[in-house]
PDB file of N, CA and C in Angstrom:
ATOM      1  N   UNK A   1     -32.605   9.077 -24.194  1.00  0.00           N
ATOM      2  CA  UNK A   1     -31.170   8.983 -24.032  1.00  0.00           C
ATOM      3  C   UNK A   1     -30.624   7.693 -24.656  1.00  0.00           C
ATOM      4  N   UNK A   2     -30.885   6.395 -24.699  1.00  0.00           N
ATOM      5  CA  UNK A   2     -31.062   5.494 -25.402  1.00  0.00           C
ATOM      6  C   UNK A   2     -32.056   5.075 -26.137  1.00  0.00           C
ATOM      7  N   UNK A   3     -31.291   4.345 -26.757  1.00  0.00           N
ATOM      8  CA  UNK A   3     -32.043   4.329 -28.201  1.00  0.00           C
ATOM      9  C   UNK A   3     -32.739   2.910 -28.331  1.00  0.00           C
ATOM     10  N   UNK A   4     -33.587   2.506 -29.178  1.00  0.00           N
ATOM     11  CA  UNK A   4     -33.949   1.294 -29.323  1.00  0.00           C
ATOM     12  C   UNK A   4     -33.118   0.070 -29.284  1.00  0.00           C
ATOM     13  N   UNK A   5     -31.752   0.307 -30.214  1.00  0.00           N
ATOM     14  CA  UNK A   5     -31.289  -1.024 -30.013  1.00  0.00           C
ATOM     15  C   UNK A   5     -30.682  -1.446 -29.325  1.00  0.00           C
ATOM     16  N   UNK A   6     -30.290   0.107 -28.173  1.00  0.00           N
ATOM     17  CA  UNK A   6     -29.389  -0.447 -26.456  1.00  0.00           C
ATOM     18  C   UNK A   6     -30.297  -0.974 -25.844  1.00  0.00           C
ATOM     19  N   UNK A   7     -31.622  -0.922 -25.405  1.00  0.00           N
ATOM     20  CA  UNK A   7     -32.268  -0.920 -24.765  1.00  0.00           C
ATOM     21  C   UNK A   7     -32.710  -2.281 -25.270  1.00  0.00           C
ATOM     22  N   UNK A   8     -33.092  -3.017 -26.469  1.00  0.00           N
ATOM     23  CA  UNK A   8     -33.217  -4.123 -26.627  1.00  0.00           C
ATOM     24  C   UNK A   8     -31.640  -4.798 -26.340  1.00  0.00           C
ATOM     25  N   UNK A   9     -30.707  -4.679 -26.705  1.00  0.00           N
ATOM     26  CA  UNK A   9     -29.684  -5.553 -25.891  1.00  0.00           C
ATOM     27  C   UNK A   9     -29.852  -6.227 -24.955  1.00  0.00           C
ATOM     28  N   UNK A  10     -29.898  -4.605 -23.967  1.00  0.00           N
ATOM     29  CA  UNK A  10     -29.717  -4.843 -22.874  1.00  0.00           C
ATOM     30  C   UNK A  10     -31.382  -5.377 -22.117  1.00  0.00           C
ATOM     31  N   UNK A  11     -32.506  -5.466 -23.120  1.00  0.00           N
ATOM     32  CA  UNK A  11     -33.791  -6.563 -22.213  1.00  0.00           C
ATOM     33  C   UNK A  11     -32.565  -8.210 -22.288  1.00  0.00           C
ATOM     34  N   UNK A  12     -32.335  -8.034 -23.801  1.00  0.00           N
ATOM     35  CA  UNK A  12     -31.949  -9.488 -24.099  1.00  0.00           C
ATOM     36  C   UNK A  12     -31.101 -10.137 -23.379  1.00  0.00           C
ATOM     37  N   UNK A  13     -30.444  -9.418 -22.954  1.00  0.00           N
ATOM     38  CA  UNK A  13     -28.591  -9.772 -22.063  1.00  0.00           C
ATOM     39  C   UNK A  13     -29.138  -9.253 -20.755  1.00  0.00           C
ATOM     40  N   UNK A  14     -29.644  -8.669 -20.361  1.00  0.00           N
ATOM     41  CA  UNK A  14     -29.306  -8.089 -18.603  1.00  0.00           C
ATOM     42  C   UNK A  14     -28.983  -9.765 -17.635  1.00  0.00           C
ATOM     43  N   UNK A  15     -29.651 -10.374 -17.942  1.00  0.00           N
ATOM     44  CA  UNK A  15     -28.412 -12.140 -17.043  1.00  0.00           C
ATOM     45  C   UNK A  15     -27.157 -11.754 -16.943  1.00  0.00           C
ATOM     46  N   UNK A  16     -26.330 -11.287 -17.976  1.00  0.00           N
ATOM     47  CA  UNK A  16     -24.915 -11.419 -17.912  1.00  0.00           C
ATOM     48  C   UNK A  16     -24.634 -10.432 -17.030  1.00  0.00           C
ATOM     49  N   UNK A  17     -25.656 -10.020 -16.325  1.00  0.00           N
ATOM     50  CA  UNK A  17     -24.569  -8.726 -15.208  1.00  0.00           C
ATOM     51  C   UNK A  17     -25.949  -9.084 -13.929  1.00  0.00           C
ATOM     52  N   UNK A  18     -27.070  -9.683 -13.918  1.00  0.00           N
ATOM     53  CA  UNK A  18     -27.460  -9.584 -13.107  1.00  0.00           C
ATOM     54  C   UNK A  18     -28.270 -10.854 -12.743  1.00  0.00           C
ATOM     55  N   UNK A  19     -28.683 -11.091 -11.469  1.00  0.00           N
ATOM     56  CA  UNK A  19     -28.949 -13.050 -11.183  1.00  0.00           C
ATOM     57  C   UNK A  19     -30.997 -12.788 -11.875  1.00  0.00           C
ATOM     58  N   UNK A  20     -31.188 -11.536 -11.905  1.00  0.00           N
ATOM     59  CA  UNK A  20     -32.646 -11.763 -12.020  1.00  0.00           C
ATOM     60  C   UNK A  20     -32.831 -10.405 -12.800  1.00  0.00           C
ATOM     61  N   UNK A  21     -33.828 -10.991 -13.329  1.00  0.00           N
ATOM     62  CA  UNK A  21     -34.197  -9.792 -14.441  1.00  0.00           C
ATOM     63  C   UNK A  21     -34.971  -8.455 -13.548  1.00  0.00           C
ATOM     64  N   UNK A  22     -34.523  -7.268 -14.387  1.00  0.00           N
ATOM     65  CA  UNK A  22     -34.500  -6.397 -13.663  1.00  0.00           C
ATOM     66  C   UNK A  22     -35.352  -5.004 -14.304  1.00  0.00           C
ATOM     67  N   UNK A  23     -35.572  -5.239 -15.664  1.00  0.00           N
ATOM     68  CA  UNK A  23     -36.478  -4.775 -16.276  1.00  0.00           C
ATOM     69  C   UNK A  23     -37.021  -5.559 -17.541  1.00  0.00           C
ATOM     70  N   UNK A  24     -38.355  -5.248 -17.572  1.00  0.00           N
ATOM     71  CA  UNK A  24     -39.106  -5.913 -18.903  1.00  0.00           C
ATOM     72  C   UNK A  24     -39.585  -5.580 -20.113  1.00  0.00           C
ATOM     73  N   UNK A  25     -39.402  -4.272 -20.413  1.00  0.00           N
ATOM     74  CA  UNK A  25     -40.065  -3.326 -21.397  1.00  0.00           C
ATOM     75  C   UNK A  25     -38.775  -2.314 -21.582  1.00  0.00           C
ATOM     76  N   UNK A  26     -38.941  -1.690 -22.631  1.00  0.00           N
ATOM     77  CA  UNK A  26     -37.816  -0.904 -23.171  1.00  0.00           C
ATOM     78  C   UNK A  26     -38.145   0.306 -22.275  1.00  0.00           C
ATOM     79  N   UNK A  27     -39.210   0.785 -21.693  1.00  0.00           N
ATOM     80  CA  UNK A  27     -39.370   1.830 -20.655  1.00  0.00           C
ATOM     81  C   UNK A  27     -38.565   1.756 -19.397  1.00  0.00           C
ATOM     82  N   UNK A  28     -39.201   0.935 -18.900  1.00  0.00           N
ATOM     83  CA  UNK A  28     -38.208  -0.076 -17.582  1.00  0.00           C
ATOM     84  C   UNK A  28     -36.797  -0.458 -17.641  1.00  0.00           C
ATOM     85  N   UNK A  29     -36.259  -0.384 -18.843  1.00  0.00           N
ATOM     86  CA  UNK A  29     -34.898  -0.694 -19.102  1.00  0.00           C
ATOM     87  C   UNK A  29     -34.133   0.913 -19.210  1.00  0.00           C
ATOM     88  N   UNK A  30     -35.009   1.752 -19.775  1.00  0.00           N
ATOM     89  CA  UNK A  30     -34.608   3.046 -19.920  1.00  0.00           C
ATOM     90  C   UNK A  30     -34.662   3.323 -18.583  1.00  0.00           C
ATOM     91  N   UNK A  31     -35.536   3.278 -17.833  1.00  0.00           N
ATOM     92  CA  UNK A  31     -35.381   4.287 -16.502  1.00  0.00           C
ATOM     93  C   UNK A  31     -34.215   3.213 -15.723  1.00  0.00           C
ATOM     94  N   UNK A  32     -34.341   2.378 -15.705  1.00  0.00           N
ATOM     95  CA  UNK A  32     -33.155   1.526 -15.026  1.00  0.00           C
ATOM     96  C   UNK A  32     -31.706   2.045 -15.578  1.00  0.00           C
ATOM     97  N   UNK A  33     -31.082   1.876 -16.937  1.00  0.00           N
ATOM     98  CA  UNK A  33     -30.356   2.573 -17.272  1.00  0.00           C
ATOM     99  C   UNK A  33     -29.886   4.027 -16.888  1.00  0.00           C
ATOM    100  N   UNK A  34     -30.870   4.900 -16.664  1.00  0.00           N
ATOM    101  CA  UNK A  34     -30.577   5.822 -16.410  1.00  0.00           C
ATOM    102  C   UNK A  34     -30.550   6.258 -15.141  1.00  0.00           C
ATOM    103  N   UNK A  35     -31.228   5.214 -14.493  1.00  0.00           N
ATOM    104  CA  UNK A  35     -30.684   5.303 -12.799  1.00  0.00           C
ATOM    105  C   UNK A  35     -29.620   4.887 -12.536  1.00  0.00           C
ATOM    106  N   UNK A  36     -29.003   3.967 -13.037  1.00  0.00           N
ATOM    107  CA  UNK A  36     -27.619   3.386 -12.602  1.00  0.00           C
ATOM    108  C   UNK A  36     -26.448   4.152 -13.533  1.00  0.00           C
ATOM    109  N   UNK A  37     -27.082   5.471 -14.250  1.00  0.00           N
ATOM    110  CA  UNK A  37     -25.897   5.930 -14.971  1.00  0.00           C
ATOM    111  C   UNK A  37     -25.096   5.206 -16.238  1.00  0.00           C
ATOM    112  N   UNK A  38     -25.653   4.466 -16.428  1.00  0.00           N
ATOM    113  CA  UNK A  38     -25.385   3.747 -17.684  1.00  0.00           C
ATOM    114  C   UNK A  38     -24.886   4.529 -18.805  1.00  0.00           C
ATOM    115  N   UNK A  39     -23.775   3.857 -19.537  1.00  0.00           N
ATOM    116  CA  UNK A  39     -23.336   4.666 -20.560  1.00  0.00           C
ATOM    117  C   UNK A  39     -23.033   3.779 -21.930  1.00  0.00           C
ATOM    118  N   UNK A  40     -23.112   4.486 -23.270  1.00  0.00           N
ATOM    119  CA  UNK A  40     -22.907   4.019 -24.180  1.00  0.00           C
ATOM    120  C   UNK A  40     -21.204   4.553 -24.941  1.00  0.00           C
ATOM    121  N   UNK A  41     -20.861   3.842 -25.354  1.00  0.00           N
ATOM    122  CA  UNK A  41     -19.425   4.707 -25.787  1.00  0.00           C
ATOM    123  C   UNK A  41     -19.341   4.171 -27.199  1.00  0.00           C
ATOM    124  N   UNK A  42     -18.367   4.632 -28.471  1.00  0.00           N
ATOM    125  CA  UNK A  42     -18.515   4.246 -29.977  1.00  0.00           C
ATOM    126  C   UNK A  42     -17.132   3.552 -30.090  1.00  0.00           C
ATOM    127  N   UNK A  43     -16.926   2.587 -29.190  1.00  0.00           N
ATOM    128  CA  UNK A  43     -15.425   1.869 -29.797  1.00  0.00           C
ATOM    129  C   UNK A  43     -14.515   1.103 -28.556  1.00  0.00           C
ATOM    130  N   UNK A  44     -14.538   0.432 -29.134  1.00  0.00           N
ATOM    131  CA  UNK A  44     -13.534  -0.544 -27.799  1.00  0.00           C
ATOM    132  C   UNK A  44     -12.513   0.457 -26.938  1.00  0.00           C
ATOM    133  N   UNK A  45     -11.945   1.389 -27.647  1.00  0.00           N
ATOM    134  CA  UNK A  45     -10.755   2.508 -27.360  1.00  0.00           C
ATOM    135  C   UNK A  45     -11.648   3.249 -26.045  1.00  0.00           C
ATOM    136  N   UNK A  46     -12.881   3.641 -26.541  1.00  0.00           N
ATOM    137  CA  UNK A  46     -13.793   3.827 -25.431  1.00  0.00           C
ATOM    138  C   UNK A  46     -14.419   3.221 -24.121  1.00  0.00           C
ATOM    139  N   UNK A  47     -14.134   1.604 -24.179  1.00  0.00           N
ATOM    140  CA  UNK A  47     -14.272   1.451 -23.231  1.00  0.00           C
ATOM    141  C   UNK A  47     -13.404   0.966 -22.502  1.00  0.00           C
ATOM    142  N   UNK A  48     -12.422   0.650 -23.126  1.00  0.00           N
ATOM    143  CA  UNK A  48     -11.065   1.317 -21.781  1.00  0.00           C
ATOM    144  C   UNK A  48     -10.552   2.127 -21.403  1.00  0.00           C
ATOM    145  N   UNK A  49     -11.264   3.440 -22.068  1.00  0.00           N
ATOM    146  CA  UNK A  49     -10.669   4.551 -21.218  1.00  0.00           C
ATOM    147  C   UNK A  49     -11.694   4.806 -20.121  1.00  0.00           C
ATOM    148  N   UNK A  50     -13.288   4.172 -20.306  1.00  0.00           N
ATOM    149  CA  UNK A  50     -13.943   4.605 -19.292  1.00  0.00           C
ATOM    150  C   UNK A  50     -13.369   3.774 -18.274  1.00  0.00           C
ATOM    151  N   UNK A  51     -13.420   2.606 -18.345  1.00  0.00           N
ATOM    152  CA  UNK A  51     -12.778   1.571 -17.644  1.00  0.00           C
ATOM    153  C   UNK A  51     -11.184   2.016 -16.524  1.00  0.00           C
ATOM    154  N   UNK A  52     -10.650   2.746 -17.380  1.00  0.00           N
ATOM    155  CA  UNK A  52      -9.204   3.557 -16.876  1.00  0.00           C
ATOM    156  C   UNK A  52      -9.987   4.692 -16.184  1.00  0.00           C
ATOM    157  N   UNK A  53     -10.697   5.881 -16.880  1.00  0.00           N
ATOM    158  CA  UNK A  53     -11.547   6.885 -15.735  1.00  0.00           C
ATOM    159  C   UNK A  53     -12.063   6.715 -14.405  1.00  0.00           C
ATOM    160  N   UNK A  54     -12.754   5.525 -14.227  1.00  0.00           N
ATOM    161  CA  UNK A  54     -13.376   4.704 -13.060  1.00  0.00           C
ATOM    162  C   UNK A  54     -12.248   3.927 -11.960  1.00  0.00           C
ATOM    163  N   UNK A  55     -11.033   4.366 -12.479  1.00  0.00           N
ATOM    164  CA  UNK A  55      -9.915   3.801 -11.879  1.00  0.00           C
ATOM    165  C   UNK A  55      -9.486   1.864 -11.563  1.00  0.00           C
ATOM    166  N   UNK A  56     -10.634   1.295 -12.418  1.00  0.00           N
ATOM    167  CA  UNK A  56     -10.319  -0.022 -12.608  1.00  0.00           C
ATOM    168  C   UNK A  56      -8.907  -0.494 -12.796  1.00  0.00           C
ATOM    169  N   UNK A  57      -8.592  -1.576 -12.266  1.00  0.00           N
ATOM    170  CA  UNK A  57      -7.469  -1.934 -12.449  1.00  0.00           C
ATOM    171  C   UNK A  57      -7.567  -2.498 -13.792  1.00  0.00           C
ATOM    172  N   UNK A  58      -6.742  -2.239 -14.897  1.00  0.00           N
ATOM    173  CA  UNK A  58      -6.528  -3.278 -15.616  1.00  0.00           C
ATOM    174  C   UNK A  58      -4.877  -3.453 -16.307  1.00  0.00           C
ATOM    175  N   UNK A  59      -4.080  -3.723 -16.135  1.00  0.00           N
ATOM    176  CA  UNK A  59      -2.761  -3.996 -15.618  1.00  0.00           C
ATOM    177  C   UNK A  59      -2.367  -4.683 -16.629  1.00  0.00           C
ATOM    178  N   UNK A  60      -3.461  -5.828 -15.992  1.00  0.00           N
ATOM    179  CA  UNK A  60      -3.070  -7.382 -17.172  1.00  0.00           C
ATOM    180  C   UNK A  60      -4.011  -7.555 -18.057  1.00  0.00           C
ATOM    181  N   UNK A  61      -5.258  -7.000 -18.215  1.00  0.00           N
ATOM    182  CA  UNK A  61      -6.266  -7.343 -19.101  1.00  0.00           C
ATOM    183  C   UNK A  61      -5.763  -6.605 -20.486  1.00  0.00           C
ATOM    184  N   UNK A  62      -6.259  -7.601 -21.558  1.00  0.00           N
ATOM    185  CA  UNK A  62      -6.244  -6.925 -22.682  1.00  0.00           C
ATOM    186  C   UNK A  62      -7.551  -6.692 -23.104  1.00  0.00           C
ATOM    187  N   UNK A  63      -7.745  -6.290 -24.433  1.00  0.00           N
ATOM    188  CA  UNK A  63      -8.909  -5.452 -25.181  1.00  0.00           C
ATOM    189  C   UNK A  63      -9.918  -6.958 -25.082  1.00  0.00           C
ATOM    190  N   UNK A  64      -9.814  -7.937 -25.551  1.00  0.00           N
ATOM    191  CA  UNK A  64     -10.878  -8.816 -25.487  1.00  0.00           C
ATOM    192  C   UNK A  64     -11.424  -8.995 -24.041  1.00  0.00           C
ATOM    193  N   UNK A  65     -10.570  -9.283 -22.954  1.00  0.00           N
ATOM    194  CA  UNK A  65     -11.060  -9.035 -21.287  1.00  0.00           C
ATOM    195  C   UNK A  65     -11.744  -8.370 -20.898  1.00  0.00           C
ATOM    196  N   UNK A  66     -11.755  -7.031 -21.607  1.00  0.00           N
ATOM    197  CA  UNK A  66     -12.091  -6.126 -21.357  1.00  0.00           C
ATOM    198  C   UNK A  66     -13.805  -5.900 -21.604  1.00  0.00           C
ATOM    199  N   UNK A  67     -13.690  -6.305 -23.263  1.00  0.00           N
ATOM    200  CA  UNK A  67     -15.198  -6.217 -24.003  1.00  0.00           C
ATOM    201  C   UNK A  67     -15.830  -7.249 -23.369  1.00  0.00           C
ATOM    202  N   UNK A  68     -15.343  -8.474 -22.730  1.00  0.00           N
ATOM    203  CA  UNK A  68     -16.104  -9.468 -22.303  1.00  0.00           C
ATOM    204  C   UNK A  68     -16.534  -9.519 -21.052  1.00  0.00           C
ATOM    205  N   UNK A  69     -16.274  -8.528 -20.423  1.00  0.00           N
ATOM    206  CA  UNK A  69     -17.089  -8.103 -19.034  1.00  0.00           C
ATOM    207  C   UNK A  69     -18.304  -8.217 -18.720  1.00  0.00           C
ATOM    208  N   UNK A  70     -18.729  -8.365 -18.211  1.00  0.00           N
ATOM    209  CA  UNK A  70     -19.844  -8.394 -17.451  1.00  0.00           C
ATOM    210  C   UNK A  70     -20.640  -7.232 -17.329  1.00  0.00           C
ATOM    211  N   UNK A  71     -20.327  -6.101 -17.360  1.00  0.00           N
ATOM    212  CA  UNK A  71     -20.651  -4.634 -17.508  1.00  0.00           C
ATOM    213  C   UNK A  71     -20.619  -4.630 -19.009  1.00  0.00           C
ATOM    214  N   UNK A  72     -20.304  -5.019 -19.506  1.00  0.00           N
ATOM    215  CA  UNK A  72     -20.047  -4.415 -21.114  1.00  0.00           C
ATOM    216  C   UNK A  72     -20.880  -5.306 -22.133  1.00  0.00           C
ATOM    217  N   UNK A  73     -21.726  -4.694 -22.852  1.00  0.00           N
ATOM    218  CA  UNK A  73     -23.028  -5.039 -23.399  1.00  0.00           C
ATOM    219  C   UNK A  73     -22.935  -4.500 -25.254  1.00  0.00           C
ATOM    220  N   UNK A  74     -22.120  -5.631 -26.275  1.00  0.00           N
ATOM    221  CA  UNK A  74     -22.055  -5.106 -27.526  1.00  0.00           C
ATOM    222  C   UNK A  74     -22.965  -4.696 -28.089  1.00  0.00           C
ATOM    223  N   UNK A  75     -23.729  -3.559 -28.816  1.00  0.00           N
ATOM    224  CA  UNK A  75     -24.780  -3.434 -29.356  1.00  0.00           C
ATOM    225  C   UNK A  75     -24.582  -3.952 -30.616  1.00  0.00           C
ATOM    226  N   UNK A  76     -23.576  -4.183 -31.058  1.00  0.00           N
ATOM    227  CA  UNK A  76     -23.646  -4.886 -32.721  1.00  0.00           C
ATOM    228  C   UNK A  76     -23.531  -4.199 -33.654  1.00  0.00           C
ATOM    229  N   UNK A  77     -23.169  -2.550 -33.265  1.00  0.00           N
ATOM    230  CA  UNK A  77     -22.814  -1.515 -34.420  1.00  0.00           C
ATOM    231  C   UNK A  77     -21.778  -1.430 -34.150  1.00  0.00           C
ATOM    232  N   UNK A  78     -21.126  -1.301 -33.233  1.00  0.00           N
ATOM    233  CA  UNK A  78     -19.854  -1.035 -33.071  1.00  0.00           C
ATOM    234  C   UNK A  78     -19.851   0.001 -31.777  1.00  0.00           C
ATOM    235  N   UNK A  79     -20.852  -0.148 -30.972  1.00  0.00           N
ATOM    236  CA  UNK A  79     -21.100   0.715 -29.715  1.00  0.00           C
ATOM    237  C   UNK A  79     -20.806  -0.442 -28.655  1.00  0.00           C
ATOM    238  N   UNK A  80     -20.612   0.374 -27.423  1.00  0.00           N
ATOM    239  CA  UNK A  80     -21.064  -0.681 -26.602  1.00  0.00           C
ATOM    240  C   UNK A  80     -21.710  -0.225 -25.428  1.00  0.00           C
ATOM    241  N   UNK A  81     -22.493  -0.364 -24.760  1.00  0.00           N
ATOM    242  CA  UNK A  81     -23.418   0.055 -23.059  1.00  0.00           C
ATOM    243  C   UNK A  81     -22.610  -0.385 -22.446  1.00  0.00           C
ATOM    244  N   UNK A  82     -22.038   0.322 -21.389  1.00  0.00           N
ATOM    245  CA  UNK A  82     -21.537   0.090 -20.098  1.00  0.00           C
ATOM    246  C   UNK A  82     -22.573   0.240 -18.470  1.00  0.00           C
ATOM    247  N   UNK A  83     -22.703  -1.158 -17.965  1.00  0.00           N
ATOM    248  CA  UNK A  83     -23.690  -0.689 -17.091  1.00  0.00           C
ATOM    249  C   UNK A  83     -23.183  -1.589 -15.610  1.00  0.00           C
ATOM    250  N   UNK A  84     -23.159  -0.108 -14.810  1.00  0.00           N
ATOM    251  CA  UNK A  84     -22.188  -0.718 -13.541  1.00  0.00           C
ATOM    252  C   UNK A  84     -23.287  -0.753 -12.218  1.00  0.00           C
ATOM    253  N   UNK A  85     -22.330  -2.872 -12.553  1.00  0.00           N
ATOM    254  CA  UNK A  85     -23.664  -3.284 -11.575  1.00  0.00           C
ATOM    255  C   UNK A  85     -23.442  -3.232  -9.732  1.00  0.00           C
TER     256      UNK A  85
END
């Protein structure tokens, strides 16, 4: 379901959403991902609408607030993992 380079992101980054590492291997990151429902979306437009689906407030946030979340994990193509901690 993910692919190599979410799954390396997210070994590299999981700090920014969590106090302790939580998987170590791209296996362990996959089944973690996919236990917590983790999602990938193709565009910033995408992740404020998931962000709006989930009924988040965002009122006052703009598009950079948004990508700089704590949940929100750039893959560097232009995707991004959403993973709600």
């Amino acid at each position: 379901m993910f692919d190599k380079k979410v799954l390396q992101v997210f070994l590299e980054n999981q700090e920014q959403l969590f106090p302790e590492i939580v998987a170590d291997t791209e296996e362990e990151a996959e089944e973690f991902l996919e236990e917590v429902m983790a999602v990938v979306v193709n565009s910033p437009a995408e992740v404020w609408e998931y962000f709006d689906e989930q009924g988040v407030d965002m009122e006052d946030a703009d598009e950079t607030e948004i990508l700089e979340a704590d949940e929100v994990f750039a893959i560097g193509d232009g995707r991004y993992l959403i993973v709600e901690g």
